[in-house]
PDB file of N, CA and C in Angstrom:
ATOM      1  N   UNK A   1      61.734  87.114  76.938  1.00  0.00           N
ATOM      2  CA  UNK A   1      61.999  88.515  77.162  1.00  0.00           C
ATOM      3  C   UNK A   1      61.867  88.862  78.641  1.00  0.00           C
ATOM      4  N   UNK A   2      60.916  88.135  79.355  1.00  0.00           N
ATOM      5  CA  UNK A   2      60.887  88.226  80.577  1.00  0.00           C
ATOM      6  C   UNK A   2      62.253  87.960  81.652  1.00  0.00           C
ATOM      7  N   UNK A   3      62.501  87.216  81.432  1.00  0.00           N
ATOM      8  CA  UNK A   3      63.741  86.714  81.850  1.00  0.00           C
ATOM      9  C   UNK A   3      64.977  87.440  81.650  1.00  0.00           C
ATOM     10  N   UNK A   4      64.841  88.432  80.802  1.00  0.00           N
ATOM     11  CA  UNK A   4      65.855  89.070  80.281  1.00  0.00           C
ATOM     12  C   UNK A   4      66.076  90.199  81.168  1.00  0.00           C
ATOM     13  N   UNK A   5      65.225  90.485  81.450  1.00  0.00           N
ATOM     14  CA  UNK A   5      64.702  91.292  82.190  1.00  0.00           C
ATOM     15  C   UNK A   5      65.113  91.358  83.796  1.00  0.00           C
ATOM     16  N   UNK A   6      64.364  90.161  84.160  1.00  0.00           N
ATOM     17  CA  UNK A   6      64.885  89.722  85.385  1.00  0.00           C
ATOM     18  C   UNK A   6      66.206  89.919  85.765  1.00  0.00           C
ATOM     19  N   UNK A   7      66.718  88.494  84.695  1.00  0.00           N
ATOM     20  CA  UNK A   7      68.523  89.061  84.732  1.00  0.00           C
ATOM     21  C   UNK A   7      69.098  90.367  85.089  1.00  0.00           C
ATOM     22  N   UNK A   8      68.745  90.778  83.637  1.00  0.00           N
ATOM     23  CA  UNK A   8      69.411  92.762  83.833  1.00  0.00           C
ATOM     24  C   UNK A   8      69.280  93.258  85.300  1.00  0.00           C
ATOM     25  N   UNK A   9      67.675  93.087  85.894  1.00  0.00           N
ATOM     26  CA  UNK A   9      67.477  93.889  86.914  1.00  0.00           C
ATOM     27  C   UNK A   9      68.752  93.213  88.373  1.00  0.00           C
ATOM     28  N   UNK A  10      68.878  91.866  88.076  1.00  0.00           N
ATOM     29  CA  UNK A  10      69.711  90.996  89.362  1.00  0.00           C
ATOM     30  C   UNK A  10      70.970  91.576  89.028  1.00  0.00           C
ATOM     31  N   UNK A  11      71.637  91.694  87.660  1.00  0.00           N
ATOM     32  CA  UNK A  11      72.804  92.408  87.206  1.00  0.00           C
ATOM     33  C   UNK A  11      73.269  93.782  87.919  1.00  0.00           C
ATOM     34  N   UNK A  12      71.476  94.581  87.968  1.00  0.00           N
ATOM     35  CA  UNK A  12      72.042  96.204  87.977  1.00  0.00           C
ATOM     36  C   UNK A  12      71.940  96.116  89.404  1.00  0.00           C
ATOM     37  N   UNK A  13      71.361  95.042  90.486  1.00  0.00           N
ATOM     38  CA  UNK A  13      71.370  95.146  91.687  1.00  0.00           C
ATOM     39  C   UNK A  13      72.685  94.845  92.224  1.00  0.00           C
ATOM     40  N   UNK A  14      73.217  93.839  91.691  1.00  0.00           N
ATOM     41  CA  UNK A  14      74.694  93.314  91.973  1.00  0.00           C
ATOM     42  C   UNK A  14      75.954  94.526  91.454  1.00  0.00           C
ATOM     43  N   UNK A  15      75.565  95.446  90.610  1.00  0.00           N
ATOM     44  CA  UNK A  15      76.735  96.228  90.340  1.00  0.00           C
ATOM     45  C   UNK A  15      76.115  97.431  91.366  1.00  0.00           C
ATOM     46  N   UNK A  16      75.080  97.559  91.933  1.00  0.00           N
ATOM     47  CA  UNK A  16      75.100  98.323  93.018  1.00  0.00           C
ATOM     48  C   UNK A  16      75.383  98.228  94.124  1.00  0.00           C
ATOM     49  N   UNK A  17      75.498  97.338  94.494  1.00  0.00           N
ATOM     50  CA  UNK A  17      75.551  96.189  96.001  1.00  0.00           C
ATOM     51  C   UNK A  17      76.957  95.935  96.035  1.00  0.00           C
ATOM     52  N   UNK A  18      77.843  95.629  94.765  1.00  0.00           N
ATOM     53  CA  UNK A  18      79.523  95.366  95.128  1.00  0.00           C
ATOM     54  C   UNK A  18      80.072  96.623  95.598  1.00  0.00           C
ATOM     55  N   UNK A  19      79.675  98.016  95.089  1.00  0.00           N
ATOM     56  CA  UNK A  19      81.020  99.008  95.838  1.00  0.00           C
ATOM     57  C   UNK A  19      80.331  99.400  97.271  1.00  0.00           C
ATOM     58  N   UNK A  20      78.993  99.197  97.607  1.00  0.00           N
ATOM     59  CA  UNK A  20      78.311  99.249  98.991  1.00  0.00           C
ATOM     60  C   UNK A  20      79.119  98.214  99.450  1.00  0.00           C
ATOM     61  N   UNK A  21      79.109  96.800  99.140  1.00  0.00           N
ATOM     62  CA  UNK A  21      80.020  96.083  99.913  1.00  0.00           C
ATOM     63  C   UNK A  21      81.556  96.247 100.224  1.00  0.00           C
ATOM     64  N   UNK A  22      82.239  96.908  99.113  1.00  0.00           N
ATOM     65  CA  UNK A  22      83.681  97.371  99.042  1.00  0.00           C
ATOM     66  C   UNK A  22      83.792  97.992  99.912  1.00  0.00           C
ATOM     67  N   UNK A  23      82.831  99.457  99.922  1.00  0.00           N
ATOM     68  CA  UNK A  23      82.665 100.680 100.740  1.00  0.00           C
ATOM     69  C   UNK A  23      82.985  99.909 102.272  1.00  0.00           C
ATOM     70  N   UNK A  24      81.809  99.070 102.704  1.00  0.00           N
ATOM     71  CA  UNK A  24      81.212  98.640 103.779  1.00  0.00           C
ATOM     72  C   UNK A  24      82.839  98.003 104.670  1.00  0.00           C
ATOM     73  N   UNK A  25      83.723  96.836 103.777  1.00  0.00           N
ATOM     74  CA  UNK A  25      84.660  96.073 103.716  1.00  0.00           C
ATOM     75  C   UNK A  25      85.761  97.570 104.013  1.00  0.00           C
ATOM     76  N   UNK A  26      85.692  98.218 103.620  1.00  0.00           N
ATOM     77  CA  UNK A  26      87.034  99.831 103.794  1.00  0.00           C
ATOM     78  C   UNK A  26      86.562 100.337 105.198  1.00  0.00           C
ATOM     79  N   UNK A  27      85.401 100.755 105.335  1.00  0.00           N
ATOM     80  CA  UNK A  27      85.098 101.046 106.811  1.00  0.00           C
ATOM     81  C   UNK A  27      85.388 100.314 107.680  1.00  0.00           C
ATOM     82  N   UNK A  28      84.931  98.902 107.974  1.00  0.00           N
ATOM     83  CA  UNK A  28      85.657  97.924 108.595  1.00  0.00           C
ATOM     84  C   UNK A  28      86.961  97.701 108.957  1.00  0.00           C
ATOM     85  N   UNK A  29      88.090  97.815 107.842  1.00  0.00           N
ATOM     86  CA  UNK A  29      89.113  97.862 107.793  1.00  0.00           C
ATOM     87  C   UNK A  29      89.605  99.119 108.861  1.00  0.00           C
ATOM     88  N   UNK A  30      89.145 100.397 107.901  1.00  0.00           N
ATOM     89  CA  UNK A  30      89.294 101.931 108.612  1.00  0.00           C
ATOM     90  C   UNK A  30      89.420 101.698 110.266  1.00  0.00           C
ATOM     91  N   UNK A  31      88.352 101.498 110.652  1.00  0.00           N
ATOM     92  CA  UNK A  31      87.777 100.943 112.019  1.00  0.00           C
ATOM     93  C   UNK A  31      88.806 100.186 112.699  1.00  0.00           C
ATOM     94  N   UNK A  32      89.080  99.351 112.176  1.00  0.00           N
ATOM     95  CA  UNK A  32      90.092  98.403 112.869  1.00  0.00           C
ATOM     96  C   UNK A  32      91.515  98.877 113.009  1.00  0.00           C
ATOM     97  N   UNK A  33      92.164  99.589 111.841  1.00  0.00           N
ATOM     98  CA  UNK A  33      93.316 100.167 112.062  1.00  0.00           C
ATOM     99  C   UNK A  33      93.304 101.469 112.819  1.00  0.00           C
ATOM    100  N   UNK A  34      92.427 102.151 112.962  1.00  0.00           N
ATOM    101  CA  UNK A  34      91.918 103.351 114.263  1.00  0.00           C
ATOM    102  C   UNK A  34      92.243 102.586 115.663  1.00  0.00           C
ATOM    103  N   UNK A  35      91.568 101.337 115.615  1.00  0.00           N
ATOM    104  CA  UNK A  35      91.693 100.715 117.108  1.00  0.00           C
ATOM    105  C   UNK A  35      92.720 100.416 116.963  1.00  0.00           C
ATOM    106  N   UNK A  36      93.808  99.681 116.352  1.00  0.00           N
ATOM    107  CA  UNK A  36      94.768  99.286 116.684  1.00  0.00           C
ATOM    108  C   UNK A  36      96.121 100.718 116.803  1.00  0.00           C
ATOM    109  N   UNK A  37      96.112 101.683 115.996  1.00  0.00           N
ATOM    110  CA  UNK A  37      96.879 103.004 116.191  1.00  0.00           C
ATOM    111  C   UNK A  37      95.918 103.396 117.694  1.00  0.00           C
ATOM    112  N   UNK A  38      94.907 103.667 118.379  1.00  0.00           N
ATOM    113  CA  UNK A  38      94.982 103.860 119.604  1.00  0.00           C
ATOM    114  C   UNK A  38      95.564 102.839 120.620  1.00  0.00           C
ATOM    115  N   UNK A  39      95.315 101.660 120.790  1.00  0.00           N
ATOM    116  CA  UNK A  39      96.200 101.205 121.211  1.00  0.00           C
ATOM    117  C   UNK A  39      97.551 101.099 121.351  1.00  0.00           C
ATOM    118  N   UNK A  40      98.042 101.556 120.184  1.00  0.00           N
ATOM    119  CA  UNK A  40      99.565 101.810 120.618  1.00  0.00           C
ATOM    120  C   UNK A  40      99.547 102.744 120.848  1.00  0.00           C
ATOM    121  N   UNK A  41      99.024 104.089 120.307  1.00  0.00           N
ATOM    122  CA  UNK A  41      99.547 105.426 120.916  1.00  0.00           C
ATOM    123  C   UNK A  41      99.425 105.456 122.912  1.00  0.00           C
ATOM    124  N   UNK A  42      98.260 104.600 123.067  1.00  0.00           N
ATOM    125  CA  UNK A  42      98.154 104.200 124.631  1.00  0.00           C
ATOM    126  C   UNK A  42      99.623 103.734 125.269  1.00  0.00           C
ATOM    127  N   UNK A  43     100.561 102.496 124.370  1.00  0.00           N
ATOM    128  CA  UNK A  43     101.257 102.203 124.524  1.00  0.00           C
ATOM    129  C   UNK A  43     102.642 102.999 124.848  1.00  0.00           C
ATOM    130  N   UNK A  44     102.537 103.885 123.510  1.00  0.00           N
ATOM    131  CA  UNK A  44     103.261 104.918 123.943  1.00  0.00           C
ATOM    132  C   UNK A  44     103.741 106.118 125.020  1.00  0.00           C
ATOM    133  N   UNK A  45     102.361 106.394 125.365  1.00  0.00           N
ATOM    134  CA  UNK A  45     102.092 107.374 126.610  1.00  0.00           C
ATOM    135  C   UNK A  45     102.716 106.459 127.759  1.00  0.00           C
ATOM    136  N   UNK A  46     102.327 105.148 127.698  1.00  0.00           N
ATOM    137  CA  UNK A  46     102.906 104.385 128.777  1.00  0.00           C
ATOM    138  C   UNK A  46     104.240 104.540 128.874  1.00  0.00           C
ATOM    139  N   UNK A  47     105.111 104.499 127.903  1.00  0.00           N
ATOM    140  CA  UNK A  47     106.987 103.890 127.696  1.00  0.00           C
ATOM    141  C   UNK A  47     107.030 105.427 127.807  1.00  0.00           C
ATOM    142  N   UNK A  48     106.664 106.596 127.478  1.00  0.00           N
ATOM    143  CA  UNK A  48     107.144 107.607 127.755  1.00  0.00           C
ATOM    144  C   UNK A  48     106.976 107.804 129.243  1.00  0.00           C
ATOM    145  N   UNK A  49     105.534 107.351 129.935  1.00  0.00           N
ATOM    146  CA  UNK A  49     105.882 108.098 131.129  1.00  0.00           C
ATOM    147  C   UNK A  49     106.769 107.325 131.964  1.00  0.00           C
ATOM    148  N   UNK A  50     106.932 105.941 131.803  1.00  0.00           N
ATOM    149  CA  UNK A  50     108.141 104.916 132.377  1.00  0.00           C
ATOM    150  C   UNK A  50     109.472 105.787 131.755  1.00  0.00           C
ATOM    151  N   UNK A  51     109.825 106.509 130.449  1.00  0.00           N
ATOM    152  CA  UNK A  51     110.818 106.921 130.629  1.00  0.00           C
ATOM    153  C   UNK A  51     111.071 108.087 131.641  1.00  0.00           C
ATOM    154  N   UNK A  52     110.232 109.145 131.578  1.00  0.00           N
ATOM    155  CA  UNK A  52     109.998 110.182 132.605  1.00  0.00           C
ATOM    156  C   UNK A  52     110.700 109.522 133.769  1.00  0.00           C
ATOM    157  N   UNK A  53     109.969 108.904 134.530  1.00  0.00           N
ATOM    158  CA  UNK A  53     110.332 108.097 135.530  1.00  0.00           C
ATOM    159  C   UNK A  53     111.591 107.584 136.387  1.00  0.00           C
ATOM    160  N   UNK A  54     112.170 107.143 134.891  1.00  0.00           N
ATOM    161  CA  UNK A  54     113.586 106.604 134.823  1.00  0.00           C
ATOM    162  C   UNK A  54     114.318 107.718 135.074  1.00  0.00           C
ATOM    163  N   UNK A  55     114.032 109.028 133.998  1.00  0.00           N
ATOM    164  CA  UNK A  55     115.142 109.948 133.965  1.00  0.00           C
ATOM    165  C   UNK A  55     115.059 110.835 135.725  1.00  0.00           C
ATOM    166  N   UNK A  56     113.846 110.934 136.359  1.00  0.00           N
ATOM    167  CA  UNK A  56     113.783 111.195 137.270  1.00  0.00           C
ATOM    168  C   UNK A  56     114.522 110.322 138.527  1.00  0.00           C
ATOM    169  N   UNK A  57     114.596 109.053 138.406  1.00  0.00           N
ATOM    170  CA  UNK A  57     115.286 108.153 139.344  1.00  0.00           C
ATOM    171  C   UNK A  57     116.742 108.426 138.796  1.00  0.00           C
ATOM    172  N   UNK A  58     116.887 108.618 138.353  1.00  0.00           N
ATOM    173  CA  UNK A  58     118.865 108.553 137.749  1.00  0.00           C
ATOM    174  C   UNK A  58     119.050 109.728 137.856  1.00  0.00           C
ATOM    175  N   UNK A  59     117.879 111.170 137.931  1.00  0.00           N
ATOM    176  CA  UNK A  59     118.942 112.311 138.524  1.00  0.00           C
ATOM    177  C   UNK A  59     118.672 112.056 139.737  1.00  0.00           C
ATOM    178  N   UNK A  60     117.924 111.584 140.646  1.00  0.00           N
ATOM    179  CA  UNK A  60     117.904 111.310 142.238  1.00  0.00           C
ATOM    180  C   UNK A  60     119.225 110.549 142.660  1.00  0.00           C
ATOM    181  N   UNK A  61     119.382 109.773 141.731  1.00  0.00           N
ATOM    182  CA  UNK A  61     120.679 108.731 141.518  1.00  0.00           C
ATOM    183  C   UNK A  61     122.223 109.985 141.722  1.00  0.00           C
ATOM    184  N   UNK A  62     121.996 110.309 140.587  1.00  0.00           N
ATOM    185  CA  UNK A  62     123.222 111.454 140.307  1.00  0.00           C
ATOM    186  C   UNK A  62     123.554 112.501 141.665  1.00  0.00           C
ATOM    187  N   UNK A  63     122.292 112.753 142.430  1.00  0.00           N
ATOM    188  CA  UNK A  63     122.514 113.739 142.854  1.00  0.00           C
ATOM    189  C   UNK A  63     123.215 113.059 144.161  1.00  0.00           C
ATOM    190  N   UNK A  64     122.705 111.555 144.588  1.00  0.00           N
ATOM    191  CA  UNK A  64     123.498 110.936 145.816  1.00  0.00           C
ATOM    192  C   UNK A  64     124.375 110.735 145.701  1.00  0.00           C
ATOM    193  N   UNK A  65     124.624 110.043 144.390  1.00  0.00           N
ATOM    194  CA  UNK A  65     126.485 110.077 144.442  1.00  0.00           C
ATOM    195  C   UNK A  65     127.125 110.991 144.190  1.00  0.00           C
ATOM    196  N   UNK A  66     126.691 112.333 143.932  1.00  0.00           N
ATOM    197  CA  UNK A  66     127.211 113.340 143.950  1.00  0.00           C
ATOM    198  C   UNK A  66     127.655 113.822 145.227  1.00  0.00           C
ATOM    199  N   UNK A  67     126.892 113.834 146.331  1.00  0.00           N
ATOM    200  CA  UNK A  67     126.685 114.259 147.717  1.00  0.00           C
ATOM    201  C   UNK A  67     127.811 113.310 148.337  1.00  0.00           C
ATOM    202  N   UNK A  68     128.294 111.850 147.962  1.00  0.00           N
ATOM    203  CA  UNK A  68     128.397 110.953 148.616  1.00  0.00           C
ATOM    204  C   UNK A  68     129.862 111.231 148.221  1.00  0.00           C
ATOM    205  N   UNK A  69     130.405 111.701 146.966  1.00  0.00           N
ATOM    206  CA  UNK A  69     131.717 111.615 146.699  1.00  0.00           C
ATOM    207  C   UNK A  69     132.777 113.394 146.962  1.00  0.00           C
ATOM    208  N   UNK A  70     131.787 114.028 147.920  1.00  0.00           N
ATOM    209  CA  UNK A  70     132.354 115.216 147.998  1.00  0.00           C
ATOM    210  C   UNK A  70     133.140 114.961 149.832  1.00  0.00           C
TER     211      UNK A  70
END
């Protein structure tokens, strides 16, 4: 009977301990896909302000050969 006992109690510890570990395993996860969506949104800010950039050099562009063909 002792033993029975034991068991049950290792049982009811283990069905408490798996969704703490599930839980634990989702945060982790959570965590990691946070870092990786900031990193790209970083990425993003980058290619946008390189586009900025661009569109600013090509009307500087536009406006010389504009000047150049009058």
């Amino acid at each position: 009977m002792w033993s029975w006992s034991v068991h049950t109690e290792a049982e009811h510890f283990a069905e408490r301990s798996a969704p703490l570990e599930l839980e634990r395993f989702e945060c982790r996860a959570l965590e990691h896909k946070a870092t990786e969506l900031k990193e790209e949104l970083k990425g993003l800010s980058n290619l946008k302000a390189d586009n900025q950039c661009l569109k600013d050099k090509n009307a500087a562009l536009i406006r010389v050969i504009s000047k150049l063909s009058k």
